[in-house]
Protein backbone atom coordinates (compact mmCIF):
# COMPACT_ATOMS: atom_id res chain seq x y z
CA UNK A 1 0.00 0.00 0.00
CA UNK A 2 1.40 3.29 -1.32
CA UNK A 3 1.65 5.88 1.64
CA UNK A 4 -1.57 7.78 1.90
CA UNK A 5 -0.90 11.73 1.73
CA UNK A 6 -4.09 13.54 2.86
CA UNK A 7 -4.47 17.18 1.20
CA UNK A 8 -3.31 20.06 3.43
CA UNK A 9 -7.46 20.58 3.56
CA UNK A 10 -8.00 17.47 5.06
CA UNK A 11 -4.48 17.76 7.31
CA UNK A 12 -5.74 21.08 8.44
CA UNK A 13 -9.05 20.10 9.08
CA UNK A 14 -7.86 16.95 11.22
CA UNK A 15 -5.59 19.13 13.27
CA UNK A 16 -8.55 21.09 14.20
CA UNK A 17 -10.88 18.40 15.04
CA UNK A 18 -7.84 16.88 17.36
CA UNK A 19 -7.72 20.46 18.59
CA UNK A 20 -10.97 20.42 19.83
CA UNK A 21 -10.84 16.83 21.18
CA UNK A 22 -8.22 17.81 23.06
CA UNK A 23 -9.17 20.34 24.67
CA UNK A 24 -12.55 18.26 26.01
CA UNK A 25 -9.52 15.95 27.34
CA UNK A 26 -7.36 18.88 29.13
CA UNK A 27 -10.96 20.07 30.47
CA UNK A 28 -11.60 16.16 32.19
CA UNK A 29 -8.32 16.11 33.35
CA UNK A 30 -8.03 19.07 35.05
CA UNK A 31 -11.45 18.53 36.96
CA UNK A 32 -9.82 15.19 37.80
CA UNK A 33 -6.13 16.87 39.00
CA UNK A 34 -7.90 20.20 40.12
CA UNK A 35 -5.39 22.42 37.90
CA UNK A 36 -5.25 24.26 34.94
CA UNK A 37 -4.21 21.94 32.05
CA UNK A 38 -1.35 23.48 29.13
CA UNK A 39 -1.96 22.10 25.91
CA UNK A 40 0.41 21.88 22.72
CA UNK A 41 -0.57 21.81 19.16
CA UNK A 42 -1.66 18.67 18.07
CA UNK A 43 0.93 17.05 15.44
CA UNK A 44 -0.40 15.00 12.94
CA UNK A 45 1.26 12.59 10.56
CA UNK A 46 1.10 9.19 8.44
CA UNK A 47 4.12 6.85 9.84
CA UNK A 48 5.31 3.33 9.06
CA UNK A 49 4.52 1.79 12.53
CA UNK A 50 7.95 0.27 12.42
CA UNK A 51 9.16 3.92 12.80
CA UNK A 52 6.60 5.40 14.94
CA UNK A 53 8.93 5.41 18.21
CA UNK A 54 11.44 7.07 15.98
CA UNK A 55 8.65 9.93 14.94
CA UNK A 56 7.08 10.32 18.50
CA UNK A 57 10.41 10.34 19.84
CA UNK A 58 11.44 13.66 17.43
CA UNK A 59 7.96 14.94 18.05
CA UNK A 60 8.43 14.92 22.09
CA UNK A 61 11.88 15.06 22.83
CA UNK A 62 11.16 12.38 25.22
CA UNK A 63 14.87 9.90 25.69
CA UNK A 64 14.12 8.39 28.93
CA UNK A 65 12.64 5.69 30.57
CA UNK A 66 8.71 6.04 30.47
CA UNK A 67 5.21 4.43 31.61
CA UNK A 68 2.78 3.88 29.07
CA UNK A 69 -1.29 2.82 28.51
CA UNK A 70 -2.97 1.41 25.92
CA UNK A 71 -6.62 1.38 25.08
CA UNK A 72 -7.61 -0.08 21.67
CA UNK A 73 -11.04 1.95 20.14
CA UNK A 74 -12.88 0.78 16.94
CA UNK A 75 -15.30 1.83 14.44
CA UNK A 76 -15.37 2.24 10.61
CA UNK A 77 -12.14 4.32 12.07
CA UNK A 78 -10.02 1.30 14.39
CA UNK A 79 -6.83 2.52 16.60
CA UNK A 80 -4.79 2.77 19.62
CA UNK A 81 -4.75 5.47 22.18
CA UNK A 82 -1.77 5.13 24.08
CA UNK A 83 -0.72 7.44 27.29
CA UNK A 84 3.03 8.16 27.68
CA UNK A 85 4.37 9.64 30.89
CA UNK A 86 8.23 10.07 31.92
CA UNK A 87 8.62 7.66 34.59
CA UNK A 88 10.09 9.92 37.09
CA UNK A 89 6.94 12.29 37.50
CA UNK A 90 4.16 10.12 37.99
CA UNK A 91 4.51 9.83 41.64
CA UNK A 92 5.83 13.60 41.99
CA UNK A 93 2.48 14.43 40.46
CA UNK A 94 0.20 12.91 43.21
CA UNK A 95 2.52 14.55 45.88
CA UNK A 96 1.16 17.88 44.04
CA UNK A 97 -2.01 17.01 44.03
CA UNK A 98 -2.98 16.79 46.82
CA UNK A 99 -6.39 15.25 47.68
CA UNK A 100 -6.92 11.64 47.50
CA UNK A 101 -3.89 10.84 45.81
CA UNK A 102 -1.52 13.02 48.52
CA UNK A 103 -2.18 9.76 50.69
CA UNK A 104 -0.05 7.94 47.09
CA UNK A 105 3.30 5.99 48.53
CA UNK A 106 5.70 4.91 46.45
CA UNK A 107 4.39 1.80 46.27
CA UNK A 108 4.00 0.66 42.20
CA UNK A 109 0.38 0.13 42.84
CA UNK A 110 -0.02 3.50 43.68
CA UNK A 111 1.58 4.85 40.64
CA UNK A 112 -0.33 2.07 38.27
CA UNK A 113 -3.86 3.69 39.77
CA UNK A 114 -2.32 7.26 39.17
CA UNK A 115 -1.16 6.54 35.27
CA UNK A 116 -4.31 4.70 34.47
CA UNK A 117 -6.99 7.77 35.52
CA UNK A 118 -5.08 9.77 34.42
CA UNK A 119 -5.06 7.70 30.69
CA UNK A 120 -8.78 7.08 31.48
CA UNK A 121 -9.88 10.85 31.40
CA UNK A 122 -7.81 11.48 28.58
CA UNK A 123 -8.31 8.58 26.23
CA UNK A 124 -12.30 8.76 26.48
CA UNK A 125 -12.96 12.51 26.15
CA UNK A 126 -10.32 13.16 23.23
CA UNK A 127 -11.08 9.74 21.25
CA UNK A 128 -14.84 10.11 21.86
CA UNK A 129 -15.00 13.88 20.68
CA UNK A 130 -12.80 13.28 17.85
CA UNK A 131 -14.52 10.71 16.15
CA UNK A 132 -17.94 12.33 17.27
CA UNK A 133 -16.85 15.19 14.90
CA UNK A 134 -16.29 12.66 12.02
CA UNK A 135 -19.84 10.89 12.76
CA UNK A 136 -18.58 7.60 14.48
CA UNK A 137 -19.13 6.28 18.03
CA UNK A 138 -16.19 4.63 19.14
CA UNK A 139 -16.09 1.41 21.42
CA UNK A 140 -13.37 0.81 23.69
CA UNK A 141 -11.37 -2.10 24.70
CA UNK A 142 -9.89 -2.32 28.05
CA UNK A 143 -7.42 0.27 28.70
CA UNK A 144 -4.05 -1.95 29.70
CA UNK A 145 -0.37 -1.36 30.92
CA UNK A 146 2.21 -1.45 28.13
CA UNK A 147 5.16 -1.31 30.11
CA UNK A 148 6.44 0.89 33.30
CA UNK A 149 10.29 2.34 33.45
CA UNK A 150 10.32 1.06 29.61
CA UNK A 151 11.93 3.14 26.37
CA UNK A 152 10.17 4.18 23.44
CA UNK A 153 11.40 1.23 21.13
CA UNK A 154 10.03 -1.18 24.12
CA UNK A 155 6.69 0.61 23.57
CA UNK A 156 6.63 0.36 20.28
CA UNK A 157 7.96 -3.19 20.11
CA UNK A 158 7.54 -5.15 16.97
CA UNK A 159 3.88 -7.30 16.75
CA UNK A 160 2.28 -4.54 18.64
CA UNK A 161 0.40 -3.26 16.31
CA UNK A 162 -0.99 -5.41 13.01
CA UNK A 163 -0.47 -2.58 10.74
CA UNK A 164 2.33 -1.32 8.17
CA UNK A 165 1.12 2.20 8.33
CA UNK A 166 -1.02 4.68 10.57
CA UNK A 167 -2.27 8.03 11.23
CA UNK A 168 -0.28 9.43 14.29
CA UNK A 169 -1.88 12.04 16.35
CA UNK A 170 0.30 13.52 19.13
CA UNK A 171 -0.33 16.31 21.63
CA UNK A 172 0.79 16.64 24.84
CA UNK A 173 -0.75 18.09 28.56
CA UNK A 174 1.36 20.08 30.79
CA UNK A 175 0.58 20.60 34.24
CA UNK A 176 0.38 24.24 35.16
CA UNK A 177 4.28 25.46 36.80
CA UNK A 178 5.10 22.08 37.38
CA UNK A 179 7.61 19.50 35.48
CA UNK A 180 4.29 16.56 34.95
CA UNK A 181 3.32 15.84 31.48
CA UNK A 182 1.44 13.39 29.52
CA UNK A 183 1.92 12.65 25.78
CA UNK A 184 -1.74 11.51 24.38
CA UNK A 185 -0.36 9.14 21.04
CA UNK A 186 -3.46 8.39 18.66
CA UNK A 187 -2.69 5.74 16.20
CA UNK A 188 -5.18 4.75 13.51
CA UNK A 189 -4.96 1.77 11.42
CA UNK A 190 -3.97 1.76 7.47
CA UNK A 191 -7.47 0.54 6.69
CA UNK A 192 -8.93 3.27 8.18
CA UNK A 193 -7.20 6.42 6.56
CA UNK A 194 -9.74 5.99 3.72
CA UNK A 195 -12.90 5.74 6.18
CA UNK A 196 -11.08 9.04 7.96
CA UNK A 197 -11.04 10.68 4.46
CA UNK A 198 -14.11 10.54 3.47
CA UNK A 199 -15.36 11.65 6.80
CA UNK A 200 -13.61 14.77 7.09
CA UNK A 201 -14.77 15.85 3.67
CA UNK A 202 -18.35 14.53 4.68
CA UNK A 203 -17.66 17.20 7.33
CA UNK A 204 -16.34 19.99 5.03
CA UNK A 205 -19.73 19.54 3.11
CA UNK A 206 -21.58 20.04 5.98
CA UNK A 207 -20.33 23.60 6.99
């Protein structure tokens, strides 16, 4: 399959609808961490999936050990939402907190429970509004741990995903003056790029 270019139309027109999913996401997550949520520009772009640690690693700037969650979704439009966090703020974030998770040890339990709300509030607000906007309702699978204190290239380890190519959404959420962040990674399959096509020019018709 020859790589699928999408017009700068449809590239700008994706961007925006991820714009606007994310921001439903940084609004659930900061009623869930009780502080004002930073947002980046969403960065979108068709990968081979053997090179997608390579791309979000240029994209993020991230070289370190990290935690990660994956949640599969599926629809006419099928993907992955995967949560990435450095390693070494997860806990630092629920000693900022405050709350119920100021009571957080350092036990890995406790940092599991942290990683996976925080992944839960982000996966189903962004995913849900995104493919709202392109007319599909998305079902989830369970959300599950990819790895803790992994790299990239263990994240994106080969047989992960079944697919030569996707569409690679990337934004990430910055906690207000503090060091936390979380990397929200969409990946859509190949077979889906045409079914994501047509429905943001379905959508272009409609303004």
């Amino acid at each position: 399959m020859a790589n699928p270019v999408f017009t700068e139309v449809q590239r700008d027109a994706l961007q925006e609808i991820a714009n606007l999913g994310m921001g439903q996401a940084a609004t659930r997550l900061s009623g869930l961490l009780g502080s004002f949520i930073e947002l980046s520009v969403p960065r979108v772009r068709v990968v081979e999936v053997a090179e997608a640690a390579l791309a979000l690693r240029e994209m993020t700037g991230i070289d370190g050990p990290v935690t990660a969650v994956r949640q599969g979704f599926r629809s006419e439009i099928k993907g992955e939402a995967l949560v990435i966090c450095r390693s070494g703020e997860i806990m630092a974030l629920g000693t900022l907190l405050g709350g119920p998770y100021a009571a957080f040890g350092c036990e890995p339990e406790d940092e599991k429970e942290l990683i996976f709300d925080v992944a839960n509030a982000l996966t189903g607000a962004c995913v849900s509004a995104m493919l709202d906007q392109l007319g599909r309702l998305p079902v989830f699978t369970q959300p599950g741990l990819l790895g803790e204190h992994v790299m990239l290239d263990e994240v994106f380890r080969p047989g992960l995903l079944a697919w030569d190519l996707a569409l690679l959404v990337e934004v990430n959420f910055a906690l207000e003056d503090q060091r936390f962040r979380a990397h929200l990674v969409m990946l859509m399959a190949e077979e889906s790029l045409d079914h994501v096509s047509r429905a943001i020019d379905a959508l272009l018709l409609s303004l």
